[in-house]
C-alpha atoms as a PDB file:
ATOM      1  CA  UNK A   1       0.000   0.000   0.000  1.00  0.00           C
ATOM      2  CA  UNK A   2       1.206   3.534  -0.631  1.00  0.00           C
ATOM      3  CA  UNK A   3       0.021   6.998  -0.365  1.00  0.00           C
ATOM      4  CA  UNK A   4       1.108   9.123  -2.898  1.00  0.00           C
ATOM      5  CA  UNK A   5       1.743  12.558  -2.699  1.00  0.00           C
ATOM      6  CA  UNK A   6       1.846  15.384  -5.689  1.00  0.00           C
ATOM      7  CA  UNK A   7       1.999  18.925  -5.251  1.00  0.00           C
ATOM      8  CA  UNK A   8       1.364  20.902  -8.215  1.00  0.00           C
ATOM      9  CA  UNK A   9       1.041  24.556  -9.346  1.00  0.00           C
ATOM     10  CA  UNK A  10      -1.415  25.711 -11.746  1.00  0.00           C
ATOM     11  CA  UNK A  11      -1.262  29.317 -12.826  1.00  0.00           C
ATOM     12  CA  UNK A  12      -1.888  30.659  -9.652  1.00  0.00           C
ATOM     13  CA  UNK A  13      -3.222  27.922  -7.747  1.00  0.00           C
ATOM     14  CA  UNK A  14      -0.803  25.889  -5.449  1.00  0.00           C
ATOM     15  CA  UNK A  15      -2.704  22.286  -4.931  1.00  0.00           C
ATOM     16  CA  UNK A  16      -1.872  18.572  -3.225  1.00  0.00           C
ATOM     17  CA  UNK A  17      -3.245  15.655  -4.692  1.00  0.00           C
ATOM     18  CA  UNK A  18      -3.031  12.529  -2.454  1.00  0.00           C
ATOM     19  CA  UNK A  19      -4.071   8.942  -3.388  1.00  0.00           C
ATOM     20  CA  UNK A  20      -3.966   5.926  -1.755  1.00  0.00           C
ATOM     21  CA  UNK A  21      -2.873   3.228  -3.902  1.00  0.00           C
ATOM     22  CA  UNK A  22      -3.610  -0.576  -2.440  1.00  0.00           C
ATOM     23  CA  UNK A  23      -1.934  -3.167  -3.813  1.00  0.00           C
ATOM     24  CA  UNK A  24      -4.075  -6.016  -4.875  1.00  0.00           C
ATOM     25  CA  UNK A  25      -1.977  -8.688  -2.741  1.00  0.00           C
ATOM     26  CA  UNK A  26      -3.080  -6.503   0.619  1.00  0.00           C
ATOM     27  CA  UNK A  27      -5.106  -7.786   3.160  1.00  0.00           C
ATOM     28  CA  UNK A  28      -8.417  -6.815   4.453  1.00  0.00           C
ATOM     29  CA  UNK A  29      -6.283  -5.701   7.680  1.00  0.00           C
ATOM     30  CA  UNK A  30      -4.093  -4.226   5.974  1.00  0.00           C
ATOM     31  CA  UNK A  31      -6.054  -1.853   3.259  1.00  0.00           C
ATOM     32  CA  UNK A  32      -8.328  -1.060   6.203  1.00  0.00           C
ATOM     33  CA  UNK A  33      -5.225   0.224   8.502  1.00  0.00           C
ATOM     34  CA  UNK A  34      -3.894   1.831   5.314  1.00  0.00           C
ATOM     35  CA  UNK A  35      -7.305   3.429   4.814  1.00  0.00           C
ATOM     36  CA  UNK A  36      -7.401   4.864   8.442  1.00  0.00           C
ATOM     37  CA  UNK A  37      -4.192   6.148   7.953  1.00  0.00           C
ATOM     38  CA  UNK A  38      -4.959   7.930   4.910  1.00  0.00           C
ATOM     39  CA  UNK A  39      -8.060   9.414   6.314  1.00  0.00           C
ATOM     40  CA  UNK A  40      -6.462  10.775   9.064  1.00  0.00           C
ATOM     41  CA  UNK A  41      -3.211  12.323   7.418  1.00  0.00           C
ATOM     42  CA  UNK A  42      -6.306  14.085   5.062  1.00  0.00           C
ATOM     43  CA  UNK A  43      -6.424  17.045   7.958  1.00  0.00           C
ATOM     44  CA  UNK A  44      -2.126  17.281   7.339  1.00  0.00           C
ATOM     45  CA  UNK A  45      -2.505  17.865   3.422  1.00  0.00           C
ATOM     46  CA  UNK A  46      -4.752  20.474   3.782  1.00  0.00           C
ATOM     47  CA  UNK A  47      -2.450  22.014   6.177  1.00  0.00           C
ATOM     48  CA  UNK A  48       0.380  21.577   3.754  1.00  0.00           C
ATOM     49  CA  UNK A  49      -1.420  23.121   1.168  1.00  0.00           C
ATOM     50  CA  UNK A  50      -2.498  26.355   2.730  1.00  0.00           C
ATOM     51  CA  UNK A  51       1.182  26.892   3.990  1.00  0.00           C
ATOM     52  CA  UNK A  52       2.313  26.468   0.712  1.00  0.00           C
ATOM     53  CA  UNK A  53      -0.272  29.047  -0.755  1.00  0.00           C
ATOM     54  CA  UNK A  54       1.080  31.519   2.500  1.00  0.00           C
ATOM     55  CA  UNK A  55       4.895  30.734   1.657  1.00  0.00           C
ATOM     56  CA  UNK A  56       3.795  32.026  -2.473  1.00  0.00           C
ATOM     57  CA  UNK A  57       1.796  34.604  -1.246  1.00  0.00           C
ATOM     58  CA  UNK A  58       4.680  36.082   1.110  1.00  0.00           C
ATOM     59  CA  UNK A  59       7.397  35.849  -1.575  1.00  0.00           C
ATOM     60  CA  UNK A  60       5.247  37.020  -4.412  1.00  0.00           C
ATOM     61  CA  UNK A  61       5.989  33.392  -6.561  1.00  0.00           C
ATOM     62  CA  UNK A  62       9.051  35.288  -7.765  1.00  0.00           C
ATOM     63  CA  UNK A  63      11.593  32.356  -8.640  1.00  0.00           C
END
């Protein structure tokens, strides 16, 4: 099982896409615990994404 994690930038828009990608050999236990896990980092991403947003809006997305 994996989560996986992409952070993108679209014109102006700074944006985290997660997925959780079970692998077809996992167990009920385990896509459940993976599941859980998922859910709960959910509250983190957001997090991540409106620092990153903050950190662009501070330095003006000047590279």
């Amino acid at each position: 099982m994996r989560i996986i994690l992409n952070v993108k930038e679209i014109g102006r828009k700074i944006g985290i896409e997660a997925k959780l990608d079970t692998g077809c050999q996992d167990t009920a236990r385990e896509r459940a615990a993976g599941e859980a896990l998922f859910h709960h980092l959910g509250d983190h991403f957001a997090t991540m994404e409106q620092t990153a947003k903050k950190l662009k809006a501070l330095f003006g997305g000047k590279r």
